[in-house]
PDB file of N, CA and C in Angstrom:
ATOM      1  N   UNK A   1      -4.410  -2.655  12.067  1.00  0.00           N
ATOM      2  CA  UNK A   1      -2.994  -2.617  12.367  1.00  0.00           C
ATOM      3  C   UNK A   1      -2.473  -4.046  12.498  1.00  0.00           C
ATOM      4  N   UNK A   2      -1.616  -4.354  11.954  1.00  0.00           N
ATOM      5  CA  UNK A   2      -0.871  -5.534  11.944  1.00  0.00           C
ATOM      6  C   UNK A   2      -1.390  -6.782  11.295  1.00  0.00           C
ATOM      7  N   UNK A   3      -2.887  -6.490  10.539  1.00  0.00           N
ATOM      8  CA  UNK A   3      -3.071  -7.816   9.602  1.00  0.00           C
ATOM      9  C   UNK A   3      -2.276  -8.476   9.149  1.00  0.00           C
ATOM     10  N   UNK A   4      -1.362  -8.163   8.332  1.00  0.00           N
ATOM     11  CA  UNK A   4      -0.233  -8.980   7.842  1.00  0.00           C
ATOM     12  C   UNK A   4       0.963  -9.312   8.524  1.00  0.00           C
ATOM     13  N   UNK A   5       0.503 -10.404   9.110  1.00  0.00           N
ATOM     14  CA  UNK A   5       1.985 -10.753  10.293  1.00  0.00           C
ATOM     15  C   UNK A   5       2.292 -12.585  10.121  1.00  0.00           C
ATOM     16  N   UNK A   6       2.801 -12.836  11.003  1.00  0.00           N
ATOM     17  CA  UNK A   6       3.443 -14.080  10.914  1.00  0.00           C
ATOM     18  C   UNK A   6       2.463 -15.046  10.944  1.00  0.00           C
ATOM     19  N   UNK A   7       1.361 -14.667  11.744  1.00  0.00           N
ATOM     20  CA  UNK A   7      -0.200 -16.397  11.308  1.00  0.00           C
ATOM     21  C   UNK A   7      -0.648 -16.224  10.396  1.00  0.00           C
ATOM     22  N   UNK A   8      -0.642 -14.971   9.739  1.00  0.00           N
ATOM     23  CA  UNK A   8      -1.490 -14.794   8.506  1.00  0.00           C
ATOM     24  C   UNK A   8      -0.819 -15.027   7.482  1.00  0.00           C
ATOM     25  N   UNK A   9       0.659 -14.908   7.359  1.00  0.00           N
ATOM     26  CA  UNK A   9       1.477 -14.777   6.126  1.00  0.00           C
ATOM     27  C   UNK A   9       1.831 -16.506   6.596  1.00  0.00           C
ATOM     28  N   UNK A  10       1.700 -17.076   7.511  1.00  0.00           N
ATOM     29  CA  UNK A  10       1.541 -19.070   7.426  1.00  0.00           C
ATOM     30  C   UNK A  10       0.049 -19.559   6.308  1.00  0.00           C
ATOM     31  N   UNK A  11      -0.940 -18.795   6.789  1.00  0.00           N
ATOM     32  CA  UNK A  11      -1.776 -19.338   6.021  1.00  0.00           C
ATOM     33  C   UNK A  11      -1.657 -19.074   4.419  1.00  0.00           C
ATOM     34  N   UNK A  12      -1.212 -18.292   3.969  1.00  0.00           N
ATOM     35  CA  UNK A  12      -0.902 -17.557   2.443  1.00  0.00           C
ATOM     36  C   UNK A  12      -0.079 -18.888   1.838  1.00  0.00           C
ATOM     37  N   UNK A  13      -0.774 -19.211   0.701  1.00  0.00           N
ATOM     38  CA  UNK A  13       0.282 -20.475   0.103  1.00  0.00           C
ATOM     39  C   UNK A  13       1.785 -19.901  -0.164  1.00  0.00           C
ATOM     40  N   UNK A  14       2.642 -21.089   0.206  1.00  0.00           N
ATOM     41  CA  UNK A  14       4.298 -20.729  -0.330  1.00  0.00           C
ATOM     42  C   UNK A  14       4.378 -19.708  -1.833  1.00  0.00           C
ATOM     43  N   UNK A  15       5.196 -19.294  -1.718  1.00  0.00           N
ATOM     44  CA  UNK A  15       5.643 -18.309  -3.015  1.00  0.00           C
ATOM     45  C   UNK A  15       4.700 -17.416  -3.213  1.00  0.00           C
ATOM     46  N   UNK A  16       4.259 -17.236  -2.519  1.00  0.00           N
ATOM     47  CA  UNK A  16       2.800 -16.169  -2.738  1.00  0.00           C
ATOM     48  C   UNK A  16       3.538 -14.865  -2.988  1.00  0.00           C
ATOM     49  N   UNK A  17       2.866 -13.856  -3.975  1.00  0.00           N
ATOM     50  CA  UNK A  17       3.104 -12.469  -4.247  1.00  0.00           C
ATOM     51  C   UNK A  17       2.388 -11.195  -3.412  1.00  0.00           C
ATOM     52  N   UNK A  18       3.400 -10.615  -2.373  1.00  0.00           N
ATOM     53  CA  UNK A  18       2.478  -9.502  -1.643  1.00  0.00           C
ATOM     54  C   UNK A  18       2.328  -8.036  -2.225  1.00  0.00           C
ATOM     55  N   UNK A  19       1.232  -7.517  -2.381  1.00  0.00           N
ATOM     56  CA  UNK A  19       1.504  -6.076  -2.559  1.00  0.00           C
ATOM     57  C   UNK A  19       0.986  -5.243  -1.392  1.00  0.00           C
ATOM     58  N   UNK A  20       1.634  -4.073  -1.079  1.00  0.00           N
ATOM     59  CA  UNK A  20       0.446  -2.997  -0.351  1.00  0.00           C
ATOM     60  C   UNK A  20       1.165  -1.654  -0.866  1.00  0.00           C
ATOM     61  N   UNK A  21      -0.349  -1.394  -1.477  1.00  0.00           N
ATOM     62  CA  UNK A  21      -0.679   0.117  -1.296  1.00  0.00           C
ATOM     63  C   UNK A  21      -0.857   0.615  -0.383  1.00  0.00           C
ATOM     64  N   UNK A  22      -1.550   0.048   0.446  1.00  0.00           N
ATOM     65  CA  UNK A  22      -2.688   0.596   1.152  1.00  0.00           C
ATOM     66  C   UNK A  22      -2.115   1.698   2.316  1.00  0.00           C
ATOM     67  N   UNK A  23      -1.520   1.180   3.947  1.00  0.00           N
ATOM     68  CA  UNK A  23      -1.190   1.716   4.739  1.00  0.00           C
ATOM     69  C   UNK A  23       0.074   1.148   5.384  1.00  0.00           C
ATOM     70  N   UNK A  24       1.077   2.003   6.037  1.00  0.00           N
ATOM     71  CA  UNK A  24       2.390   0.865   6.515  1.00  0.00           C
ATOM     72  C   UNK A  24       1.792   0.122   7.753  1.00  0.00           C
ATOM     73  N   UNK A  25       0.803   0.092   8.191  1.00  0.00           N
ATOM     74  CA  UNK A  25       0.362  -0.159   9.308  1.00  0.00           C
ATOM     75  C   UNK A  25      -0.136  -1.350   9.270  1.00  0.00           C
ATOM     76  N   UNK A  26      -0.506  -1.599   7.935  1.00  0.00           N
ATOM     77  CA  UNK A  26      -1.117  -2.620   8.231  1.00  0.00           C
ATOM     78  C   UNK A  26      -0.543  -4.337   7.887  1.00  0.00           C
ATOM     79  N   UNK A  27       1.127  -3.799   7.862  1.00  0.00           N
ATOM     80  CA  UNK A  27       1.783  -5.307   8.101  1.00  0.00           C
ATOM     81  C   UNK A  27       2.832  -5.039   9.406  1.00  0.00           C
ATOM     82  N   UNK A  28       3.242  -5.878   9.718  1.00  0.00           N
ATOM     83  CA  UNK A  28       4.150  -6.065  10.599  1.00  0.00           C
ATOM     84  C   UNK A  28       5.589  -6.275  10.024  1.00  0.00           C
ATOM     85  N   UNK A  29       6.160  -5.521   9.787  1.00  0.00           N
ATOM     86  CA  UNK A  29       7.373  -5.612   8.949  1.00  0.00           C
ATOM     87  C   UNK A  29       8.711  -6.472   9.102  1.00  0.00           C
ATOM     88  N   UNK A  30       8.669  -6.829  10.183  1.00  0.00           N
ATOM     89  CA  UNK A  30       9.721  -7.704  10.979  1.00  0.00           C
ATOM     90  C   UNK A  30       9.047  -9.014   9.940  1.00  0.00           C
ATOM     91  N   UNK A  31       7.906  -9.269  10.095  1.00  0.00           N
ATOM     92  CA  UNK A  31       6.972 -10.442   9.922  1.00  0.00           C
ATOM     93  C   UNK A  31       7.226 -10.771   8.609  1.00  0.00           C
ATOM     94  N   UNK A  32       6.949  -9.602   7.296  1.00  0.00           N
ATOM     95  CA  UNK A  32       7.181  -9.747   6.398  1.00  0.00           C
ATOM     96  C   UNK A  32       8.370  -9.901   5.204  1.00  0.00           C
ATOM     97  N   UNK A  33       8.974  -9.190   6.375  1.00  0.00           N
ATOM     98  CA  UNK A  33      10.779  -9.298   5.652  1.00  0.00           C
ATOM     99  C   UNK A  33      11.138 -10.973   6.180  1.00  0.00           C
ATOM    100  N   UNK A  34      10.675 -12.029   7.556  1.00  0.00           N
ATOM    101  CA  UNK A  34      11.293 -12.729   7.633  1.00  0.00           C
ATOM    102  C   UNK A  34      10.483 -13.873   6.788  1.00  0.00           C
ATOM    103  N   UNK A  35       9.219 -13.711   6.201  1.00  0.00           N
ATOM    104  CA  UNK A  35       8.771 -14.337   4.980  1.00  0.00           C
ATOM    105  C   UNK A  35       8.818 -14.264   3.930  1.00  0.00           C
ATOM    106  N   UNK A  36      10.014 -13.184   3.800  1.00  0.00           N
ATOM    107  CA  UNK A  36      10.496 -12.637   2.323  1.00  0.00           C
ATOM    108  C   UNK A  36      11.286 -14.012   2.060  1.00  0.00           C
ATOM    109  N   UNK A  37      12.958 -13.118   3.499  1.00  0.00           N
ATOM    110  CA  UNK A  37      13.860 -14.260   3.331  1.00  0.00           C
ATOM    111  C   UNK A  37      13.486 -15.620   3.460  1.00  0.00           C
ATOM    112  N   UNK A  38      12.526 -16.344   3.836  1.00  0.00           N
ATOM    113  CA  UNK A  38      12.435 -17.964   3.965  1.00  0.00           C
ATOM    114  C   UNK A  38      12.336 -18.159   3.122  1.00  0.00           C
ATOM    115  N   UNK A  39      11.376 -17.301   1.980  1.00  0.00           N
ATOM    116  CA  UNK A  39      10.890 -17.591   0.320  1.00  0.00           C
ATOM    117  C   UNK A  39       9.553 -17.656   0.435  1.00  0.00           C
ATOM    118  N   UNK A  40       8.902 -17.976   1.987  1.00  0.00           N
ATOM    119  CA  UNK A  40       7.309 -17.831   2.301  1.00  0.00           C
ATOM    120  C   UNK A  40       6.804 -16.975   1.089  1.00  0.00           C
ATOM    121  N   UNK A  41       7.183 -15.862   0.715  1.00  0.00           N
ATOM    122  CA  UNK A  41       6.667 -14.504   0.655  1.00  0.00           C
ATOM    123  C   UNK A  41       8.016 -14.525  -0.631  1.00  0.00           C
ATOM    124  N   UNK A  42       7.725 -14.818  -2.112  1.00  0.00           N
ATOM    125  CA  UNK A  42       8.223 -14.941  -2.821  1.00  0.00           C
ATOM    126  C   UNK A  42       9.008 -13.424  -3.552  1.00  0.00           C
ATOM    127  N   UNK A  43       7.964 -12.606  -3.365  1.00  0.00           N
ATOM    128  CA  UNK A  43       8.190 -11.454  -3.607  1.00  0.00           C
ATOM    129  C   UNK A  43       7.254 -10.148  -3.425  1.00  0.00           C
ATOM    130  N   UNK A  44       7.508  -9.207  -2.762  1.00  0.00           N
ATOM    131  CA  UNK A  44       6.631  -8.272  -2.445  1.00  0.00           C
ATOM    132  C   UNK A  44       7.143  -6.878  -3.165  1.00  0.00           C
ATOM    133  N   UNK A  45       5.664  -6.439  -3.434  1.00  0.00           N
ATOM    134  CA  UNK A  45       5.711  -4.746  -3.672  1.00  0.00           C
ATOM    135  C   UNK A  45       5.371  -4.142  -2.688  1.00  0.00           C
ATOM    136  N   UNK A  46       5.880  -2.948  -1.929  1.00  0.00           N
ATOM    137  CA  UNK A  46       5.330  -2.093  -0.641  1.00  0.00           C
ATOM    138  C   UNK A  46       5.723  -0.516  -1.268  1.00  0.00           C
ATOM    139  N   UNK A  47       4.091   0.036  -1.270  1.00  0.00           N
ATOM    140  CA  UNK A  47       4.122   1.986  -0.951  1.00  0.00           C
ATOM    141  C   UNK A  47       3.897   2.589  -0.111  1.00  0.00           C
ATOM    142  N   UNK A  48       4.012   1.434   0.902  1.00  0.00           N
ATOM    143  CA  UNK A  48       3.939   1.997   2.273  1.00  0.00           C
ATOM    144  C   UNK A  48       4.219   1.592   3.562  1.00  0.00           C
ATOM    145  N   UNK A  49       4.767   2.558   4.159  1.00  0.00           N
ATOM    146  CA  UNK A  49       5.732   1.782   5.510  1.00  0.00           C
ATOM    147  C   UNK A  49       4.907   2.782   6.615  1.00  0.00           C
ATOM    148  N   UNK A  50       5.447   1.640   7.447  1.00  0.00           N
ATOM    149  CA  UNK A  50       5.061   2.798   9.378  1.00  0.00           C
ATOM    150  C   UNK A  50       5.670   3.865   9.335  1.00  0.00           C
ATOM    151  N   UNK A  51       6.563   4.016   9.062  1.00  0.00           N
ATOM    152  CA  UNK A  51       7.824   5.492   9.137  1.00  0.00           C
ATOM    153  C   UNK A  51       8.339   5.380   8.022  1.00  0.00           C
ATOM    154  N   UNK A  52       7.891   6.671   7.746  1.00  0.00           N
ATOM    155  CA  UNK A  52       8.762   6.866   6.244  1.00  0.00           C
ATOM    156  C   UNK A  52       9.559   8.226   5.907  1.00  0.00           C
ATOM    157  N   UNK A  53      10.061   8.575   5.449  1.00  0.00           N
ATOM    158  CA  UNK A  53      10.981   7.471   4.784  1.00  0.00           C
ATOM    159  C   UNK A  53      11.582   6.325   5.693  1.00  0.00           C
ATOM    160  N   UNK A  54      12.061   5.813   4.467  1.00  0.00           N
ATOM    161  CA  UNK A  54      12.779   3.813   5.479  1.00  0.00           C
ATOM    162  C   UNK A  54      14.342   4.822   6.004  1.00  0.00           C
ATOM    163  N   UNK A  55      13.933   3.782   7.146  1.00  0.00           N
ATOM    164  CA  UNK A  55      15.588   3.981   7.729  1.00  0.00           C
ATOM    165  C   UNK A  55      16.340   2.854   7.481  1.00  0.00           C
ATOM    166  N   UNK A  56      17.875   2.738   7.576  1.00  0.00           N
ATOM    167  CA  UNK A  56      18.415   1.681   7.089  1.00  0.00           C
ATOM    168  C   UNK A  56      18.119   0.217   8.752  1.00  0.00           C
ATOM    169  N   UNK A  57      17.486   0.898   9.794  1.00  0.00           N
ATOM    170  CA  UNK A  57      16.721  -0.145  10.573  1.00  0.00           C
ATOM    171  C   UNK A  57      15.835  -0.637  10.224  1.00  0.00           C
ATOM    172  N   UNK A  58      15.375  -0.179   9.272  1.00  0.00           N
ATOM    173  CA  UNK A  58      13.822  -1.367   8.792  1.00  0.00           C
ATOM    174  C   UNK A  58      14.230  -2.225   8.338  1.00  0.00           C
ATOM    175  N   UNK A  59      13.672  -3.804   8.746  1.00  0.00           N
ATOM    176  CA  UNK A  59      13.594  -4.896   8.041  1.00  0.00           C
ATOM    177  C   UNK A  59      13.725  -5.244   6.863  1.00  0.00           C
ATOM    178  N   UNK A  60      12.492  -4.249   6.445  1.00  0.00           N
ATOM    179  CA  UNK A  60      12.872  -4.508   4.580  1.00  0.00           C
ATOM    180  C   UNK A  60      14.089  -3.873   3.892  1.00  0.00           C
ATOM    181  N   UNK A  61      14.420  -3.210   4.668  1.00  0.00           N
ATOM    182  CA  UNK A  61      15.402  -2.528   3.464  1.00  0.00           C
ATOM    183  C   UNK A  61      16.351  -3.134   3.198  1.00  0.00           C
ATOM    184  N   UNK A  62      16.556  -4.248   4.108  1.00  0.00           N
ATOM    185  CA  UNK A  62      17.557  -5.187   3.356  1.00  0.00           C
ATOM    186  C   UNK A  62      17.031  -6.483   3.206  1.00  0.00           C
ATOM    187  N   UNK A  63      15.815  -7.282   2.941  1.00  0.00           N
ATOM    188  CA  UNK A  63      14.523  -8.111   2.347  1.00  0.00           C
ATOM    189  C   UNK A  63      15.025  -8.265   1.140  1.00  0.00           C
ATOM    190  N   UNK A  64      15.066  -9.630   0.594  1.00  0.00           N
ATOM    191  CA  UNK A  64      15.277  -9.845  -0.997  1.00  0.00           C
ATOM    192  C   UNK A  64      13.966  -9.883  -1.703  1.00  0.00           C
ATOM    193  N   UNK A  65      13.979  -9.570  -2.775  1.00  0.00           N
ATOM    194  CA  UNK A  65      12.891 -10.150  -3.759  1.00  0.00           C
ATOM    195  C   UNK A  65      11.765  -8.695  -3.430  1.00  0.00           C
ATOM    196  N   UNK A  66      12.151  -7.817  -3.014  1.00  0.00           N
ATOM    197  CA  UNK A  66      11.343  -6.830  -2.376  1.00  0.00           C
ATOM    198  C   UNK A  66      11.338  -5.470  -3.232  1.00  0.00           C
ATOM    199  N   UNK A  67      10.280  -4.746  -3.582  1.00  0.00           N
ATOM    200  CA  UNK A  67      10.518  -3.800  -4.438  1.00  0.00           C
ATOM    201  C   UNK A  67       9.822  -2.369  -3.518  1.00  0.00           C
ATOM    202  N   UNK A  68      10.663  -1.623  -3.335  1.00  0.00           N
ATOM    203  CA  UNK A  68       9.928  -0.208  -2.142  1.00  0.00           C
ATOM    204  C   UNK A  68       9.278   1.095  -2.931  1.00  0.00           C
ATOM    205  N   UNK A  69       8.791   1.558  -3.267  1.00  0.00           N
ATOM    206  CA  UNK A  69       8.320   2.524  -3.593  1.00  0.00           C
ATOM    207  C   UNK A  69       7.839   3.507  -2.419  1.00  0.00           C
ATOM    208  N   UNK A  70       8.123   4.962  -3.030  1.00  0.00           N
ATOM    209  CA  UNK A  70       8.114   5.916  -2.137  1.00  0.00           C
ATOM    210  C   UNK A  70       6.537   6.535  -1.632  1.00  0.00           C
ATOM    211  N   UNK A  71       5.818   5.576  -1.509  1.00  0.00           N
ATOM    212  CA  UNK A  71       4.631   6.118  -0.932  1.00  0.00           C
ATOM    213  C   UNK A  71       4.368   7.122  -2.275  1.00  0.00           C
ATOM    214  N   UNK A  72       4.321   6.858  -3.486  1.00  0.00           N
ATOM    215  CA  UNK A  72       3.257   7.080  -4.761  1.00  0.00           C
ATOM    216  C   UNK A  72       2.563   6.762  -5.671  1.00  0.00           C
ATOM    217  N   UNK A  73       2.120   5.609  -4.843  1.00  0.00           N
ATOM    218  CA  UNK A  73       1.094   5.242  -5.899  1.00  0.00           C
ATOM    219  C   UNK A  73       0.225   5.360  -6.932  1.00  0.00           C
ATOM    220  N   UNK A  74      -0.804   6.511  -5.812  1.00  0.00           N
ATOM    221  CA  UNK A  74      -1.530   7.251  -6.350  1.00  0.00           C
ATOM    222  C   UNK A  74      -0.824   8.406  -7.425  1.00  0.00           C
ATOM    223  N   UNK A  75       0.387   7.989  -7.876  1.00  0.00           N
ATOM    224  CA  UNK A  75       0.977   9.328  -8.369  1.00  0.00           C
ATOM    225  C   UNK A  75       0.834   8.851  -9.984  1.00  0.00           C
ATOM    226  N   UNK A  76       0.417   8.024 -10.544  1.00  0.00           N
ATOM    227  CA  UNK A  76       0.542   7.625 -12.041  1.00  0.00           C
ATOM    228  C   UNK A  76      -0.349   8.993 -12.985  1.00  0.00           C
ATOM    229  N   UNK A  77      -0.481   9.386 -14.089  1.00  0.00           N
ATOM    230  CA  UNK A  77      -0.950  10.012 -15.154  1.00  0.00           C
ATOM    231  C   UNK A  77      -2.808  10.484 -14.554  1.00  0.00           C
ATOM    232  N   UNK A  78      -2.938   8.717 -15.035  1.00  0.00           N
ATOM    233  CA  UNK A  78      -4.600   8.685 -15.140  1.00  0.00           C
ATOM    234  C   UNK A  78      -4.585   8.706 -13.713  1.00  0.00           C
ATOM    235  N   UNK A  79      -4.303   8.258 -12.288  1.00  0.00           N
ATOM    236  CA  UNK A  79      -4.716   8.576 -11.296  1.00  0.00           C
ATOM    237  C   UNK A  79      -5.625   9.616 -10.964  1.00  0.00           C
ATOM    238  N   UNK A  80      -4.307  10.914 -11.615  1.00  0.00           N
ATOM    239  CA  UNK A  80      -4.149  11.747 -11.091  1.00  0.00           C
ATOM    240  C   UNK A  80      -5.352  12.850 -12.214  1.00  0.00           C
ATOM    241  N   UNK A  81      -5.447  12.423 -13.230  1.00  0.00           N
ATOM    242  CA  UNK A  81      -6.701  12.233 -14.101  1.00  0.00           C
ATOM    243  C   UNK A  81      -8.268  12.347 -13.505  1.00  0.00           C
ATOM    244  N   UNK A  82      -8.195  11.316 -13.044  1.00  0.00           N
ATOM    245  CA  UNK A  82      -9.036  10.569 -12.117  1.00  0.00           C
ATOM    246  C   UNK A  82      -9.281  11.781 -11.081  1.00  0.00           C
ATOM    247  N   UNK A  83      -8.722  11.841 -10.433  1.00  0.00           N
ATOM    248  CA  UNK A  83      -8.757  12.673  -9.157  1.00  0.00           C
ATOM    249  C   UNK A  83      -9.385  13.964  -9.335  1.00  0.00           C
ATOM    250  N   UNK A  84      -8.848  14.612 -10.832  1.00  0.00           N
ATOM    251  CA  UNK A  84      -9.607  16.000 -11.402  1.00  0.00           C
ATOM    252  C   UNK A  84     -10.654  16.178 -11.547  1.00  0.00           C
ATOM    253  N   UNK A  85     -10.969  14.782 -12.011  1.00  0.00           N
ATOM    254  CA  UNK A  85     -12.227  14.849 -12.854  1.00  0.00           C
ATOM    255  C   UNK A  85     -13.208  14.397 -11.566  1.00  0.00           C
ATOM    256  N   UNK A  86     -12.960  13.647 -10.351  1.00  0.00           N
ATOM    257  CA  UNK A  86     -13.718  13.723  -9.900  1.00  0.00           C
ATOM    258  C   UNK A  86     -14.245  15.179  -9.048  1.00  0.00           C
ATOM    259  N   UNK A  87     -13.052  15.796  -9.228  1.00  0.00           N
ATOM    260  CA  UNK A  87     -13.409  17.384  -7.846  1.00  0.00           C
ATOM    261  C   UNK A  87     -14.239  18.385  -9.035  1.00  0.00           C
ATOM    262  N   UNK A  88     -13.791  17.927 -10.844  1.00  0.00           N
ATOM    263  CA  UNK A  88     -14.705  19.016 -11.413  1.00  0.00           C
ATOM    264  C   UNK A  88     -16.356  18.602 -11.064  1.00  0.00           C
ATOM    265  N   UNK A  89     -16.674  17.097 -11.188  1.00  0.00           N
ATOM    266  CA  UNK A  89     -17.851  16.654 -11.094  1.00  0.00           C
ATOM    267  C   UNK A  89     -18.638  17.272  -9.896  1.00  0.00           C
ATOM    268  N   UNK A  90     -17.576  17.224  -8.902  1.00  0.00           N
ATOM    269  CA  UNK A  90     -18.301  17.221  -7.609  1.00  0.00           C
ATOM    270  C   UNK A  90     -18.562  19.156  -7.570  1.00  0.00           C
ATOM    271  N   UNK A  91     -17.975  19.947  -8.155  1.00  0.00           N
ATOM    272  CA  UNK A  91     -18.310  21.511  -8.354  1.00  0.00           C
ATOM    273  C   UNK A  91     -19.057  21.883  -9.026  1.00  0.00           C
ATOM    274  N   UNK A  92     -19.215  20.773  -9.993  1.00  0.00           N
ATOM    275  CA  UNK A  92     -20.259  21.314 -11.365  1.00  0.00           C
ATOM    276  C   UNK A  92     -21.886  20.663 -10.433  1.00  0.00           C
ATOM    277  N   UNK A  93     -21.810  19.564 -10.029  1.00  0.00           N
ATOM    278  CA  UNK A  93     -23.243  18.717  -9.704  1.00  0.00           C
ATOM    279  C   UNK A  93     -23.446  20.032  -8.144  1.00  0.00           C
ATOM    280  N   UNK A  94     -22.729  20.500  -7.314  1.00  0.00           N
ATOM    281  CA  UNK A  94     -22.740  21.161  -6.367  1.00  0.00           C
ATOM    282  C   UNK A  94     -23.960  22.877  -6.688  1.00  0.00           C
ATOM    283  N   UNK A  95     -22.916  23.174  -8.069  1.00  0.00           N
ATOM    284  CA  UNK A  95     -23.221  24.536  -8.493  1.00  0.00           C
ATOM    285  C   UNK A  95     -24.608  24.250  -8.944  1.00  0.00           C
ATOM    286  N   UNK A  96     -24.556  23.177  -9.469  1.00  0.00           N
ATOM    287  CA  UNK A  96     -26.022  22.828 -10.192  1.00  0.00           C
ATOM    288  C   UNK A  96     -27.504  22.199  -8.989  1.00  0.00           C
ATOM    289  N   UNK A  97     -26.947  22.410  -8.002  1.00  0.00           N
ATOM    290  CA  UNK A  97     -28.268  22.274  -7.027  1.00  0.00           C
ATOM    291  C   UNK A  97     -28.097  20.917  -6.442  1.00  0.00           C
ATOM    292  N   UNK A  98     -27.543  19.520  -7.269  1.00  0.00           N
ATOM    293  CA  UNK A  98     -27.517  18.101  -7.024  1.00  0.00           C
ATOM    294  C   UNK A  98     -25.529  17.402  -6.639  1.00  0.00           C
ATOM    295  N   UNK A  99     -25.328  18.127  -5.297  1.00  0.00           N
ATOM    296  CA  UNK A  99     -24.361  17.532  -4.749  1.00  0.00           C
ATOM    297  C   UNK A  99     -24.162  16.105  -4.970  1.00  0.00           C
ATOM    298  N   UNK A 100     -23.011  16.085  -5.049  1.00  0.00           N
ATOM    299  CA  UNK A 100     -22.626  13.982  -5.170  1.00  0.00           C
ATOM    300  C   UNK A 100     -21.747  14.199  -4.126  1.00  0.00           C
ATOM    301  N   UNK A 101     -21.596  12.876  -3.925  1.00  0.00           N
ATOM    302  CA  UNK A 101     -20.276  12.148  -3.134  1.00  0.00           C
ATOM    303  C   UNK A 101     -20.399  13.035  -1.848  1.00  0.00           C
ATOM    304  N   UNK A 102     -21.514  13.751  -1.284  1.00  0.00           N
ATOM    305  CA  UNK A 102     -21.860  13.711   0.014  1.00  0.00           C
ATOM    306  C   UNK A 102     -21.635  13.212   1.261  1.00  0.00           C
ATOM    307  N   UNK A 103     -21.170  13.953   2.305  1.00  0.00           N
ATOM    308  CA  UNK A 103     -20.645  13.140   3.538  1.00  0.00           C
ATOM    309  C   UNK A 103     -21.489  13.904   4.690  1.00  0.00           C
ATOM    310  N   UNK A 104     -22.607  13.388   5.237  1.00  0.00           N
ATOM    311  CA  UNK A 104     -23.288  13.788   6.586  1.00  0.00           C
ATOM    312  C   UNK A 104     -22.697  13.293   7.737  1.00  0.00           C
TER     313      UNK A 104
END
């Protein structure tokens, strides 16, 4: 929670490009919108916020150089490709006696 905040986004060279997929949690958004506007933080992609949908109180939503996506990343073609083919694998290797991708 809060990796990406104001000491960490000092150490990141000027104009640096941010992305996150990952979780909204894991920037500090105040932090990152005010390293948007300085130019720290040249331009960011985000699919993910603390609360979502954005309210017009979030920081970023008014952040320049900032591009928001609705929490779908994972939503492209082959992702989602991807994703099939791994649940057929994991039914076929299951049925066949030799489970994968196992979780004890």
């Amino acid at each position: 929670t809060g990796l990406i905040n104001k000491d960490t986004i000092a150490k990141m060279k000027d104009g640096v490009l941010f992305i996150n997929t990952s979780r909204g949690g894991l920037i500090v958004e105040q932090d990152v919108a005010d390293a948007l506007r300085s130019g720290k933080i040249a331009g960011a992609g985000i699919d993910a916020l603390i609360r979502e949908p954005i309210t017009f109180e979030n920081p970023l939503f008014t952040a320049p150089n900032l591009l928001l996506t609705p929490h779908f990343g994972w939503a492209p073609f082959e992702a989602r490709q991807r994703l099939l083919q791994i649940a057929e694998d994991n039914l076929r290797c299951f049925l066949e006696g030799k489970p994968i991708n196992v979780v004890n």
